[in-house]
PDB file of N, CA and C in Angstrom:
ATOM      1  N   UNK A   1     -11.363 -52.275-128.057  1.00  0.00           N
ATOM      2  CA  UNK A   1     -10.053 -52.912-128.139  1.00  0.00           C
ATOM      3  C   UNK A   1      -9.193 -52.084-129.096  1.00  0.00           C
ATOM      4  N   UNK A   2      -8.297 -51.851-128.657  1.00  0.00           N
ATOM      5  CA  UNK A   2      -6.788 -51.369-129.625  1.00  0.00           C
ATOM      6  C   UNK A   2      -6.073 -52.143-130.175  1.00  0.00           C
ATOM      7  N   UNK A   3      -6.492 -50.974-131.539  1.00  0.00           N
ATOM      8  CA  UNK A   3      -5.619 -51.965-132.743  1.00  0.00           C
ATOM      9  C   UNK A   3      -4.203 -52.808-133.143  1.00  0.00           C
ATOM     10  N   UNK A   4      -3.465 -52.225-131.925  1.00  0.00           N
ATOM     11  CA  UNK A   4      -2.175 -53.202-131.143  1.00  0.00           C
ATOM     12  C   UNK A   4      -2.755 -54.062-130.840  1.00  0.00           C
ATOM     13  N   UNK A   5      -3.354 -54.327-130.105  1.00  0.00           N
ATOM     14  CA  UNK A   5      -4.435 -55.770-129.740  1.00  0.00           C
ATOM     15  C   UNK A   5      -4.676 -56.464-130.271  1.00  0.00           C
ATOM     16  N   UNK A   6      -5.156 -56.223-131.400  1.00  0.00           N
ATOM     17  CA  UNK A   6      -5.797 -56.716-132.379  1.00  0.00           C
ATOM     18  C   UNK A   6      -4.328 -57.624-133.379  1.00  0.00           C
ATOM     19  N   UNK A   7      -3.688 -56.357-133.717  1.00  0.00           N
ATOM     20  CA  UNK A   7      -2.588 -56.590-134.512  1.00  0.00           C
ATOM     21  C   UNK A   7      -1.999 -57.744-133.672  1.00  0.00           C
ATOM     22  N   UNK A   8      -1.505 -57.696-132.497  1.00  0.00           N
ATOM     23  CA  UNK A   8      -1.000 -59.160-131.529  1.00  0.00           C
ATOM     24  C   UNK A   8      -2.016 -60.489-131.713  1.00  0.00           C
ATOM     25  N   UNK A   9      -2.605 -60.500-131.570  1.00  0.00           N
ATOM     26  CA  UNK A   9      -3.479 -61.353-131.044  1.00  0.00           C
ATOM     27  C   UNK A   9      -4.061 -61.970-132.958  1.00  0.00           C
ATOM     28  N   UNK A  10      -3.633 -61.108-134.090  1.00  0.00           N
ATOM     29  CA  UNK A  10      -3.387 -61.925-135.687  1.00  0.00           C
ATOM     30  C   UNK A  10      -2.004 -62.176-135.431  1.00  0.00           C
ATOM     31  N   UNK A  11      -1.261 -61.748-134.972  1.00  0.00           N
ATOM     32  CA  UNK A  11       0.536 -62.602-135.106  1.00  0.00           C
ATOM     33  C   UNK A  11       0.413 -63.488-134.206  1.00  0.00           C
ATOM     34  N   UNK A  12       0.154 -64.077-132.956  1.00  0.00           N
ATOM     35  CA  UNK A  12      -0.298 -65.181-132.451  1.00  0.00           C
ATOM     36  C   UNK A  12      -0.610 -66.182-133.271  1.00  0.00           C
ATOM     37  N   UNK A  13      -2.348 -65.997-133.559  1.00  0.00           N
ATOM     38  CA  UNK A  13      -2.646 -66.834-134.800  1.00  0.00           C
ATOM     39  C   UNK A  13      -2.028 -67.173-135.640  1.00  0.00           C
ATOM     40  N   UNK A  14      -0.983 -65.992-136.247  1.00  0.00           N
ATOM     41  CA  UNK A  14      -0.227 -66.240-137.507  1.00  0.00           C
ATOM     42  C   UNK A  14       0.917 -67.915-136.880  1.00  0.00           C
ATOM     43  N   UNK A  15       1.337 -67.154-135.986  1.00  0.00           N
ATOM     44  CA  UNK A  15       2.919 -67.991-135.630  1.00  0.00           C
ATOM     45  C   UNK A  15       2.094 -69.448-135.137  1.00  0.00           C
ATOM     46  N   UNK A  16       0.788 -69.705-134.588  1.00  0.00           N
ATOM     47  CA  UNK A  16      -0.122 -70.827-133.881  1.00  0.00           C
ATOM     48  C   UNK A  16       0.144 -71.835-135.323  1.00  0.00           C
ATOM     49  N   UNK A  17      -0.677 -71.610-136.074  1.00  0.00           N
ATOM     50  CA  UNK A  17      -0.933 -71.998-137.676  1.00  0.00           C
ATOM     51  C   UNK A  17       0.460 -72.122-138.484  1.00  0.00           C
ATOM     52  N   UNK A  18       1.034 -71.553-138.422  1.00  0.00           N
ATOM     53  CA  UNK A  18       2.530 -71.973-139.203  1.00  0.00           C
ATOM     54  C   UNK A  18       3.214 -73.325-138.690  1.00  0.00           C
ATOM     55  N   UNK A  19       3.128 -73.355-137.275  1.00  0.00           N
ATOM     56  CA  UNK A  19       3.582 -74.288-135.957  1.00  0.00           C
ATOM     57  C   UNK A  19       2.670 -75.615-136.703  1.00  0.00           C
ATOM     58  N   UNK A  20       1.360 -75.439-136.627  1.00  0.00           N
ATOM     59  CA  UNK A  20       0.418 -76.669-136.426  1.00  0.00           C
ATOM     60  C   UNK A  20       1.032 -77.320-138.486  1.00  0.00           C
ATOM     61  N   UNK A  21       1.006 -76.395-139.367  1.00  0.00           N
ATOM     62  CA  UNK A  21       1.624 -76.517-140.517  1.00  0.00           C
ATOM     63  C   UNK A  21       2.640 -77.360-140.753  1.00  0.00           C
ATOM     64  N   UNK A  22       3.948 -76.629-139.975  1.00  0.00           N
ATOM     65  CA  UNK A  22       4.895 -77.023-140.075  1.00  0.00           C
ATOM     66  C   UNK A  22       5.115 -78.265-139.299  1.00  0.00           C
ATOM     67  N   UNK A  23       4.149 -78.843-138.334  1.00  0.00           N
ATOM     68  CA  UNK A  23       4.262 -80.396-137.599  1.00  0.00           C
ATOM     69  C   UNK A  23       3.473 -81.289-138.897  1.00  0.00           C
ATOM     70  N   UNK A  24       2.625 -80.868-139.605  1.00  0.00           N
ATOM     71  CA  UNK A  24       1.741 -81.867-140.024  1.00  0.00           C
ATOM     72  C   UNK A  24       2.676 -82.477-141.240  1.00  0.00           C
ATOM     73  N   UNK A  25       3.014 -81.569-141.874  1.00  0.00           N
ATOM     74  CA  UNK A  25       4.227 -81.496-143.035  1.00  0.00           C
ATOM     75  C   UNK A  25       5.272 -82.715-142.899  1.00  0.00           C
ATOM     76  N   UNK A  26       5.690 -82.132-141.261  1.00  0.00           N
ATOM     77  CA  UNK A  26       6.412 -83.516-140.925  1.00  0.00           C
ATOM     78  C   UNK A  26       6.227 -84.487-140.412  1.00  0.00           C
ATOM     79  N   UNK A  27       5.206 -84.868-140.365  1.00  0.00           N
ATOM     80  CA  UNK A  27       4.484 -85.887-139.827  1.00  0.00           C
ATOM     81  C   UNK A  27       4.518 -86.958-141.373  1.00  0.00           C
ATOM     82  N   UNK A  28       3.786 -86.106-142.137  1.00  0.00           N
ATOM     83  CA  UNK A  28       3.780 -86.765-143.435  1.00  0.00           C
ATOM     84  C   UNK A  28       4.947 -87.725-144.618  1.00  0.00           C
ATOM     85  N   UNK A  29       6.091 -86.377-143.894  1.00  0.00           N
ATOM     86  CA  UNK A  29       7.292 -87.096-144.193  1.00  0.00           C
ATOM     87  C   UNK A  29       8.037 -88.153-143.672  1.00  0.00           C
ATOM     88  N   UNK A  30       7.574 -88.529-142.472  1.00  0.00           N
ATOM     89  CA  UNK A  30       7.981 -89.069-141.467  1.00  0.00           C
ATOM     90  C   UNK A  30       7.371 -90.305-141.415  1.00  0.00           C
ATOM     91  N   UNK A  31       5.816 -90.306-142.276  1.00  0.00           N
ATOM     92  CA  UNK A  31       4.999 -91.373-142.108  1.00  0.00           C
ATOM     93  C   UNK A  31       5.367 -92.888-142.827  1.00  0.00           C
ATOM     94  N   UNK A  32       5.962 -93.641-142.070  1.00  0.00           N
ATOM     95  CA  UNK A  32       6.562 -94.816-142.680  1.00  0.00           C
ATOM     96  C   UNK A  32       5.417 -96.035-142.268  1.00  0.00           C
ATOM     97  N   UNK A  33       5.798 -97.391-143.189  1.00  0.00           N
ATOM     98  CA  UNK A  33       4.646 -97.936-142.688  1.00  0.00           C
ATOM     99  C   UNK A  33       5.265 -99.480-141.696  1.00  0.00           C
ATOM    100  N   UNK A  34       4.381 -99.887-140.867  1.00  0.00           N
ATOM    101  CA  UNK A  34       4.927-100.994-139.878  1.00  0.00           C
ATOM    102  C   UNK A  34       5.971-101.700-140.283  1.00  0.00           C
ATOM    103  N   UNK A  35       5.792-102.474-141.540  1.00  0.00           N
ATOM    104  CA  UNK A  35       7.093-103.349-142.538  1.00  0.00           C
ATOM    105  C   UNK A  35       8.518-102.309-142.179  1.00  0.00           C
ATOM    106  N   UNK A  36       8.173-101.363-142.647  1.00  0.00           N
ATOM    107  CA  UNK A  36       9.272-100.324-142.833  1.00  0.00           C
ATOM    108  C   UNK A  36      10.085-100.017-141.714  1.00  0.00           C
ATOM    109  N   UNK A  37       8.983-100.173-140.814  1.00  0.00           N
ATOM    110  CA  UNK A  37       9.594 -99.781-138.814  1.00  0.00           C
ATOM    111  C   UNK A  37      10.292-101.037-138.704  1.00  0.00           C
ATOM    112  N   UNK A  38       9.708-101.744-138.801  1.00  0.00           N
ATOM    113  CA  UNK A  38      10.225-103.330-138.422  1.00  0.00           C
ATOM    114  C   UNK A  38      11.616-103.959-139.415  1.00  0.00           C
ATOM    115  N   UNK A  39      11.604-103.760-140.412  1.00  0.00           N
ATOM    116  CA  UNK A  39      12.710-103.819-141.246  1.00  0.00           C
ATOM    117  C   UNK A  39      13.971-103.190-140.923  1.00  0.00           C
ATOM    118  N   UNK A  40      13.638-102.129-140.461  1.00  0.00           N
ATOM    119  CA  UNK A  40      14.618-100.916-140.083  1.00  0.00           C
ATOM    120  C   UNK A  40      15.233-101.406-138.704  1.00  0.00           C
ATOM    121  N   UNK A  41      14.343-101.332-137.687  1.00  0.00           N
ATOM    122  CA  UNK A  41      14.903-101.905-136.137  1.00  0.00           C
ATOM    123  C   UNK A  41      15.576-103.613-136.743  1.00  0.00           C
ATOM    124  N   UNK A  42      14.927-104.479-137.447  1.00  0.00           N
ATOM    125  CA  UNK A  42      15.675-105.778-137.474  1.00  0.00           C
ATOM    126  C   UNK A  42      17.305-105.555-138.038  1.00  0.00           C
ATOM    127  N   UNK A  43      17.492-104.082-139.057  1.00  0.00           N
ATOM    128  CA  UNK A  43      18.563-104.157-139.548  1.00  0.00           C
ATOM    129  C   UNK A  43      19.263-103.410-138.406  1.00  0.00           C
ATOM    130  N   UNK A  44      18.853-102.649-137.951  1.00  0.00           N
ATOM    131  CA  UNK A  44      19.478-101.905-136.420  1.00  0.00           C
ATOM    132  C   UNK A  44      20.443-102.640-135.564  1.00  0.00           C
ATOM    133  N   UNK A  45      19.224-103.977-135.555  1.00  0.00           N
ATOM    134  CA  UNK A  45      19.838-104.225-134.338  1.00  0.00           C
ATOM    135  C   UNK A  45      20.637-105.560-135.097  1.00  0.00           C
ATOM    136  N   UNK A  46      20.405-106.203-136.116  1.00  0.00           N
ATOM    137  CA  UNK A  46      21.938-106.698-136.495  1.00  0.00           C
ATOM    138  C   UNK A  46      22.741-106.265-136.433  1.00  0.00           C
ATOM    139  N   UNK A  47      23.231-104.939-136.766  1.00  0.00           N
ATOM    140  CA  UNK A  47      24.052-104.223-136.879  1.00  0.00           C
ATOM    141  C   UNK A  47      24.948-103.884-135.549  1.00  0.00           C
ATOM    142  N   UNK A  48      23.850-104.183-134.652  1.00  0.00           N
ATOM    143  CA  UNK A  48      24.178-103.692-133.168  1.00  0.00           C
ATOM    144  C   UNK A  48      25.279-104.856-132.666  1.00  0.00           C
ATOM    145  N   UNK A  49      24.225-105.864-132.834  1.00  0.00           N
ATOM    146  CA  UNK A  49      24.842-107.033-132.899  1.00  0.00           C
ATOM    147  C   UNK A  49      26.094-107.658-133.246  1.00  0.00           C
ATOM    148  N   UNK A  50      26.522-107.126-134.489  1.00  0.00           N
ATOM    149  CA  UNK A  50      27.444-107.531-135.113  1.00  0.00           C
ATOM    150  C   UNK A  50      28.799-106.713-134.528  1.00  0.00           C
ATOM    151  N   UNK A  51      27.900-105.736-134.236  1.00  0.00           N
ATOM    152  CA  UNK A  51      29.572-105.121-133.316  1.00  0.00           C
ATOM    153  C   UNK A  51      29.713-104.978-131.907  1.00  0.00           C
ATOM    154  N   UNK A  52      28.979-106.117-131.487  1.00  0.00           N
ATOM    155  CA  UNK A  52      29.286-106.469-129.707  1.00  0.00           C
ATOM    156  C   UNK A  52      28.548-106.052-128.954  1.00  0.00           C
ATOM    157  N   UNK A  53      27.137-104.664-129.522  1.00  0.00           N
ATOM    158  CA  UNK A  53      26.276-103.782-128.529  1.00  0.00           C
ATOM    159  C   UNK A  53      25.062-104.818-127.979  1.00  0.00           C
ATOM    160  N   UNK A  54      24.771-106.038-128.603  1.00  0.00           N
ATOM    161  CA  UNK A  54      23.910-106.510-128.273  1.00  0.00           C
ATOM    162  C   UNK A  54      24.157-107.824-127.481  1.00  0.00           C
ATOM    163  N   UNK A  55      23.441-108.462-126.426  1.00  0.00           N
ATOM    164  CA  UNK A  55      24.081-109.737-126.214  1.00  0.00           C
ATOM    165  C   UNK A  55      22.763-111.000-127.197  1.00  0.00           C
ATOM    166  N   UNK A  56      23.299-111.893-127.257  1.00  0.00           N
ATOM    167  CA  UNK A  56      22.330-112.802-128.120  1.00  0.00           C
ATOM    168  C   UNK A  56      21.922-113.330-126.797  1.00  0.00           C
ATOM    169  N   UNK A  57      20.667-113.075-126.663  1.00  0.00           N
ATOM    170  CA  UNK A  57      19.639-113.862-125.765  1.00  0.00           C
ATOM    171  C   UNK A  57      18.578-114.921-126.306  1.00  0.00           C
ATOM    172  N   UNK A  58      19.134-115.899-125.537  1.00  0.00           N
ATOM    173  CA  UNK A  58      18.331-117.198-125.393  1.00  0.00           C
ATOM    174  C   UNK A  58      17.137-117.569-124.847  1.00  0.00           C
ATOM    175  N   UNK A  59      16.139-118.521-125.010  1.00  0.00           N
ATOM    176  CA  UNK A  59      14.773-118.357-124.504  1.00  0.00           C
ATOM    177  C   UNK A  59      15.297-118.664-122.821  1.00  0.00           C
ATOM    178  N   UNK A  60      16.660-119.423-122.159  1.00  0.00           N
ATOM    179  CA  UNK A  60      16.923-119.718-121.115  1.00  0.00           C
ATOM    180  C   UNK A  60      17.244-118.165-120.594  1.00  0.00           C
ATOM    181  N   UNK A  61      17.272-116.675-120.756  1.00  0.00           N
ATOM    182  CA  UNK A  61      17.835-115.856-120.624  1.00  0.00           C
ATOM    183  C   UNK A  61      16.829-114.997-120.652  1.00  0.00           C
ATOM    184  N   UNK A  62      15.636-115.307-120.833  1.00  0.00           N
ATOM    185  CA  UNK A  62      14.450-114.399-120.477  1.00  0.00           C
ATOM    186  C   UNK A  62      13.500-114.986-119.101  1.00  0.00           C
ATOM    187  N   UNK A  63      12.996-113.728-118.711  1.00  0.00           N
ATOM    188  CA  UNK A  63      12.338-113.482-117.372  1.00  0.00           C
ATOM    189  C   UNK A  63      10.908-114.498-117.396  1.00  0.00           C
ATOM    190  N   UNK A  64      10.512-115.790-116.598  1.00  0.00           N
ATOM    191  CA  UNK A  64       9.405-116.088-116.792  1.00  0.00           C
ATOM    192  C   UNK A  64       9.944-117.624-117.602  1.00  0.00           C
ATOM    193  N   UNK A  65      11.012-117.890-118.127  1.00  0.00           N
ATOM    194  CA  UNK A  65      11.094-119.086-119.216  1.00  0.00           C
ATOM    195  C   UNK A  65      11.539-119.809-118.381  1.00  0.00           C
TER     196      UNK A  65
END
């Protein structure tokens, strides 16, 4: 094998490993916990709410009730 070969096939690896790095990193930052998800969408969607995007649905207004 030629050492171009060689040399490609460590920058592969290199750029593979930076990639898998640079997801985990943000994963970590990203890692919020259920309360936090749920807190967040309840304030969302007041918010949504409050300015006309949402309609207020009633238990008479769901599929099955």
């Amino acid at each position: 094998m030629k050492w171009w070969k060689l040399l490609g096939l460590a920058g592969i690896a290199g750029v593979a490993s930076t990639g898998v790095l640079i997801a985990r990193a943000q994963r970590t930052r990203h890692a919020y916990t259920p309360e936090e998800i749920r807190s967040r969408l309840h304030a969302r969607a007041a918010q949504a709410q409050a300015h006309g995007g949402l309609p207020d649905l009633g238990q008479a207004d769901l599929p099955g009730a």
